[in-house]
N, C-alpha and C. Protein backbone atom coordinates (compact mmCIF):
# COMPACT_ATOMS: atom_id res chain seq x y z
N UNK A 1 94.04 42.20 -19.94
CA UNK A 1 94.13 40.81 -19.51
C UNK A 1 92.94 40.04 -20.11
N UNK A 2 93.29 38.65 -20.90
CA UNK A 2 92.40 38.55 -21.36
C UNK A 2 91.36 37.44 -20.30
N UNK A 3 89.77 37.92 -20.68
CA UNK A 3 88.38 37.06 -19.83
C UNK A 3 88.60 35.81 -18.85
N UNK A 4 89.45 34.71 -19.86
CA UNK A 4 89.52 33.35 -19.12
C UNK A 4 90.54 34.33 -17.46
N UNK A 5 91.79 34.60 -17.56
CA UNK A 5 91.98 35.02 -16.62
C UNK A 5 91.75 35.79 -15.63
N UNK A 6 90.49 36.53 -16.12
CA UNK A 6 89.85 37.68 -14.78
C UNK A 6 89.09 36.98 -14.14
N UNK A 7 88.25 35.59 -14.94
CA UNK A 7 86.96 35.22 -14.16
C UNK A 7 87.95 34.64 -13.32
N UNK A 8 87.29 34.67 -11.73
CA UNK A 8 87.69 33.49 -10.72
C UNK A 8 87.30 32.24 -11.00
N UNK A 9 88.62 31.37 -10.98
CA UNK A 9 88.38 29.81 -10.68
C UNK A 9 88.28 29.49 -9.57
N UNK A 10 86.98 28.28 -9.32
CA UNK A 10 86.65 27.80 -8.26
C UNK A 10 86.27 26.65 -7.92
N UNK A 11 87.16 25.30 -6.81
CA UNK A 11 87.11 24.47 -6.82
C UNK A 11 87.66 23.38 -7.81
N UNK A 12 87.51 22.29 -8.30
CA UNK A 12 87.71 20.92 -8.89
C UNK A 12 86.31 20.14 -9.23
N UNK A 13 86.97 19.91 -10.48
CA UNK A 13 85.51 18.90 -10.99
C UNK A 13 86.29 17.74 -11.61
N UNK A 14 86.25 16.29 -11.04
CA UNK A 14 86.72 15.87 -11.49
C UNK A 14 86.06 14.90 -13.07
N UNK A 15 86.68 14.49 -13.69
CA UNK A 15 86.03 14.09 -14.76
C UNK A 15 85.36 12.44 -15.33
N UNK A 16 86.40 11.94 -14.15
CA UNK A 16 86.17 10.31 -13.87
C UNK A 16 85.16 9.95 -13.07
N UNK A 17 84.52 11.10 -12.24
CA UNK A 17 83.68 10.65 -11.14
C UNK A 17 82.19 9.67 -11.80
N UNK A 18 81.74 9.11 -10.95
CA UNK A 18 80.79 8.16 -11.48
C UNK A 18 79.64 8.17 -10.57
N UNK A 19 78.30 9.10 -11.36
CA UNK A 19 77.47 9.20 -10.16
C UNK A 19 76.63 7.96 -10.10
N UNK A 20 75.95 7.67 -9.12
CA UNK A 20 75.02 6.33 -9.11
C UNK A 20 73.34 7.36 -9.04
N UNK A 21 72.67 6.50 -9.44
CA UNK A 21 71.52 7.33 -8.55
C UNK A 21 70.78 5.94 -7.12
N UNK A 22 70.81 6.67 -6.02
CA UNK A 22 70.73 5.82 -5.18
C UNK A 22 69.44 5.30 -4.93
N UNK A 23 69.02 4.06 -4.52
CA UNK A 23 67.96 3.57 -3.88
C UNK A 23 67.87 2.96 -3.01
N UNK A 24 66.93 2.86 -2.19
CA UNK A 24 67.09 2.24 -0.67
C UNK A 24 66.19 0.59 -0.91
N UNK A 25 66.20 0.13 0.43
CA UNK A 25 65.81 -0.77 0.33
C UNK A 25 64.49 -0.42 0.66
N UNK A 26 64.05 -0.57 1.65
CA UNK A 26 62.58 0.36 1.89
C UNK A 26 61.97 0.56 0.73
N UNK A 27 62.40 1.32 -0.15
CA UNK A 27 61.53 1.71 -1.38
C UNK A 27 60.98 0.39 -2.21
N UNK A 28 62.47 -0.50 -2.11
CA UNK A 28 62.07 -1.87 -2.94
C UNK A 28 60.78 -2.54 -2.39
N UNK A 29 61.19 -2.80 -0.87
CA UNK A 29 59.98 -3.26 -0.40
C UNK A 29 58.58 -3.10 -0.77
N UNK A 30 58.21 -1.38 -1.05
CA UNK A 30 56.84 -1.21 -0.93
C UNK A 30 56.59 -1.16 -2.65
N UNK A 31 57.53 -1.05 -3.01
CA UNK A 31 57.34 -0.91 -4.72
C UNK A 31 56.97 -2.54 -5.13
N UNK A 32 57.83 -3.54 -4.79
CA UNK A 32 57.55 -4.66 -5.64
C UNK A 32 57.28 -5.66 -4.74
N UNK A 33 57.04 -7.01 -5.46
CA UNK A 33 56.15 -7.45 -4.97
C UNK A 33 57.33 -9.14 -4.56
N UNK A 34 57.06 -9.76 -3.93
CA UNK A 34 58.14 -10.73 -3.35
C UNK A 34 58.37 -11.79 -4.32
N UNK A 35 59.34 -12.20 -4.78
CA UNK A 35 60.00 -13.01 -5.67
C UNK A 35 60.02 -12.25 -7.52
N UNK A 36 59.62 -11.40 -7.23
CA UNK A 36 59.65 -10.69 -8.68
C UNK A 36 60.84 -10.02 -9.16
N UNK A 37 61.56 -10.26 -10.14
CA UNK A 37 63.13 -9.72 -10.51
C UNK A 37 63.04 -8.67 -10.64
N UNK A 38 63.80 -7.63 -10.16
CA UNK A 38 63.76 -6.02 -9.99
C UNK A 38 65.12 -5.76 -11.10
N UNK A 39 64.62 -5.52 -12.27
CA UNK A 39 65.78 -5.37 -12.98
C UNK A 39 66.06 -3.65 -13.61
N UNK A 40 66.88 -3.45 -14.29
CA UNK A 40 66.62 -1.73 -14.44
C UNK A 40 65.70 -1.24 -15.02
N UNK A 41 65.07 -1.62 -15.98
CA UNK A 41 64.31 -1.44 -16.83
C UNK A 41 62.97 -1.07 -16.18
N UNK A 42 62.81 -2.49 -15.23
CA UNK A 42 61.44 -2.41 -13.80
C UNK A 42 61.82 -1.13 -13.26
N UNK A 43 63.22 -0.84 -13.16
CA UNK A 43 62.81 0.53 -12.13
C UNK A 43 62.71 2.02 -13.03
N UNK A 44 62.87 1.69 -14.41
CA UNK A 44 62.63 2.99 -14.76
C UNK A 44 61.41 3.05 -15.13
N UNK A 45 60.82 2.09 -15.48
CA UNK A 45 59.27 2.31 -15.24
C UNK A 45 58.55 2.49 -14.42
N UNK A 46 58.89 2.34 -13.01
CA UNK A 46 58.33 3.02 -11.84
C UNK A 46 58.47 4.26 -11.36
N UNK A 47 59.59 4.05 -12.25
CA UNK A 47 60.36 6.00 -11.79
C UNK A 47 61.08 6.29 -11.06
N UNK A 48 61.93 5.12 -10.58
CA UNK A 48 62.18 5.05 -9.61
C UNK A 48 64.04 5.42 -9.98
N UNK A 49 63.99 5.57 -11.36
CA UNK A 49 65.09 5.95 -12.41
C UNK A 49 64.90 6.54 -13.35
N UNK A 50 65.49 7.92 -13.59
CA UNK A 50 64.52 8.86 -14.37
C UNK A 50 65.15 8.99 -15.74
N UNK A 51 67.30 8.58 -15.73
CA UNK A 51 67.97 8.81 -16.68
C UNK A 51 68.18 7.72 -17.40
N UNK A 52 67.91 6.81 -18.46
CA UNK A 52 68.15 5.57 -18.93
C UNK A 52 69.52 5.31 -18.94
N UNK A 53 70.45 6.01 -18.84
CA UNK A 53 72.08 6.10 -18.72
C UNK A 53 72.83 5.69 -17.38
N UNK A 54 71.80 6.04 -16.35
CA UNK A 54 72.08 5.92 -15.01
C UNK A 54 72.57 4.76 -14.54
N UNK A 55 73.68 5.31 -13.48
CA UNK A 55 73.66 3.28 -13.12
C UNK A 55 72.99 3.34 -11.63
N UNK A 56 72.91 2.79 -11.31
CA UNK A 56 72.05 2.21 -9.92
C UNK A 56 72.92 1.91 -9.01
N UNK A 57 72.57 2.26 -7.78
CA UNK A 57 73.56 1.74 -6.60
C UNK A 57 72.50 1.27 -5.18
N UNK A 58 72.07 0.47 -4.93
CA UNK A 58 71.49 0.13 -3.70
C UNK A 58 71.70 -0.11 -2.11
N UNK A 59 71.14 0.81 -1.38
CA UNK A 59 71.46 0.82 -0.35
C UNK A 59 70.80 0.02 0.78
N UNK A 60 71.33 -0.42 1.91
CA UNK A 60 70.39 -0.74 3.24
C UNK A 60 70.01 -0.62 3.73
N UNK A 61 68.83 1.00 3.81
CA UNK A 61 68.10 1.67 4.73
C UNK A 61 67.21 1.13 4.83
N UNK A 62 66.55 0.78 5.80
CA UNK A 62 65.19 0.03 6.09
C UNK A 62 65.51 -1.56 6.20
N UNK A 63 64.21 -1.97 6.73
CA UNK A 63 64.21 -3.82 7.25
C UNK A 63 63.35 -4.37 5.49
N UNK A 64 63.70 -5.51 5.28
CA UNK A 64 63.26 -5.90 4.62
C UNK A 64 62.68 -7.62 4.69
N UNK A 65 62.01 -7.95 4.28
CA UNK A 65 60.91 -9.10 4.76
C UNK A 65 60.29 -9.93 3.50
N UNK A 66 60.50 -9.32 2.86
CA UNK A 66 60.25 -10.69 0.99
C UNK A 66 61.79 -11.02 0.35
N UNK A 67 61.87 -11.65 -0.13
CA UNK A 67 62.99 -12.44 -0.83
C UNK A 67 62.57 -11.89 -2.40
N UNK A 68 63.52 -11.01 -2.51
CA UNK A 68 64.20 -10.10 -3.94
C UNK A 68 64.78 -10.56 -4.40
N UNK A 69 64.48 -10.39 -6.05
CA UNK A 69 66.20 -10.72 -6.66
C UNK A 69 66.07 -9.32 -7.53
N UNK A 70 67.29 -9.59 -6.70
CA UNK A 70 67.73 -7.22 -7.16
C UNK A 70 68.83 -7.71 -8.49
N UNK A 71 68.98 -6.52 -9.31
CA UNK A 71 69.58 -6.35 -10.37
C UNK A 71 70.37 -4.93 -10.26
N UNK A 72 71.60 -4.67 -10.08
CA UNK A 72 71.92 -3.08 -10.15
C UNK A 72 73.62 -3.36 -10.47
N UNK A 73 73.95 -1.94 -10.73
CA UNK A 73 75.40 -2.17 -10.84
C UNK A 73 76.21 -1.47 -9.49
N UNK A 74 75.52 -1.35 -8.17
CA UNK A 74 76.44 -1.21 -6.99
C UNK A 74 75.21 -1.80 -6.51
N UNK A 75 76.48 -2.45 -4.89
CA UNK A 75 75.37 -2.96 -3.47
C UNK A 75 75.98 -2.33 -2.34
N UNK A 76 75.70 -1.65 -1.21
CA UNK A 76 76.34 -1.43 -0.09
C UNK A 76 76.36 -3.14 0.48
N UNK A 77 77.38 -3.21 1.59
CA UNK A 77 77.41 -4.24 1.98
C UNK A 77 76.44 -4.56 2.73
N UNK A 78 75.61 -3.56 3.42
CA UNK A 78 74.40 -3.70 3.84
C UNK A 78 72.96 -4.31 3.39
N UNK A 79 73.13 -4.19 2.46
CA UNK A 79 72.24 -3.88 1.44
C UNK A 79 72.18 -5.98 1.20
N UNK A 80 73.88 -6.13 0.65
CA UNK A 80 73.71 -7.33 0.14
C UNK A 80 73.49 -8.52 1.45
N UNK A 81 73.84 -8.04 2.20
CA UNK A 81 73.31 -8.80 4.02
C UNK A 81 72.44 -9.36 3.90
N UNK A 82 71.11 -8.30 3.77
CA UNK A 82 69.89 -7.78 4.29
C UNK A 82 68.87 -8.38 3.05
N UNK A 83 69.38 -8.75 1.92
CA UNK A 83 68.72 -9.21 0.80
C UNK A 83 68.76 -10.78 0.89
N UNK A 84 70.45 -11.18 1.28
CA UNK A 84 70.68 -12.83 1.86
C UNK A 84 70.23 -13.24 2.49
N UNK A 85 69.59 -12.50 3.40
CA UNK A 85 68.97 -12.58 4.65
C UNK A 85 67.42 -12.93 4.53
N UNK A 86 66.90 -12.25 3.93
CA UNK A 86 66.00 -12.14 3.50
C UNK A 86 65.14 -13.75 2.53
N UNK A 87 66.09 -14.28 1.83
CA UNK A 87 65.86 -15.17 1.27
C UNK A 87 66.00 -14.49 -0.94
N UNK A 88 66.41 -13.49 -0.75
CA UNK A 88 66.74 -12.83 -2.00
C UNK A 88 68.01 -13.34 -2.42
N UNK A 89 67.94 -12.56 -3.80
CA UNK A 89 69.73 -12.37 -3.91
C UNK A 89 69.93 -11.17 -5.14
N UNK A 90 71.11 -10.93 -4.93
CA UNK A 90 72.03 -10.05 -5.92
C UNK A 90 72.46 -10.42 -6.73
N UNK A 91 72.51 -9.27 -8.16
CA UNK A 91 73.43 -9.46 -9.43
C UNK A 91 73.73 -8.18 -9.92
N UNK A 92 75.11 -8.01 -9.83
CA UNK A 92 75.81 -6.81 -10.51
C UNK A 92 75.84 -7.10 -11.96
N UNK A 93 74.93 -5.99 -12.30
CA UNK A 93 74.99 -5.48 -14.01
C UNK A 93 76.60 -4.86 -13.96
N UNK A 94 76.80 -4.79 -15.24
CA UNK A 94 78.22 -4.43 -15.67
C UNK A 94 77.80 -3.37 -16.45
């Protein structure tokens, strides 16, 4: 019998999936500084993005208290609340 069929197959990988690498809000807070554009580039120089390929997805963990203008290509709806709220705003990169 030939190799491909002895090894066990296991599970599904799908091939469309699209990982984000995530960031919170919290982090934005203590990383930057209030009214300063947080764009991708800003966050891979902080490190805060390690793959230049990566896309970004931002989340709403934590309170936030300066007025951001975030740059990413996902927002939880939390996220975009909490930034309006704030006196910030959002822009989805493509």
């Amino acid at each position: 019998m030939p190799l491909h069929r002895r090894v066990p197959k296991r599970g599904f990988h799908n091939p469309f999936r699209v990982e984000y690498t995530v960031i919170n809000l919290d982090t934005l807070v203590e990383m930057f500084e209030a009214g300063t554009p947080i764009t991708l580039e800003r966050l891979r120089e902080r490190g805060l993005v390690k793959d230049a390929r990566a896309k970004v997805k931002v989340l709403g963990r934590g309170d936030i208290v300066k007025a951001l203008v975030v740059q990413a290509h996902k927002f939880s709806e939390s996220a975009v609340k909490k930034i309006a709220a704030a006196g910030g705003s959002t822009e989805v990169v493509a």
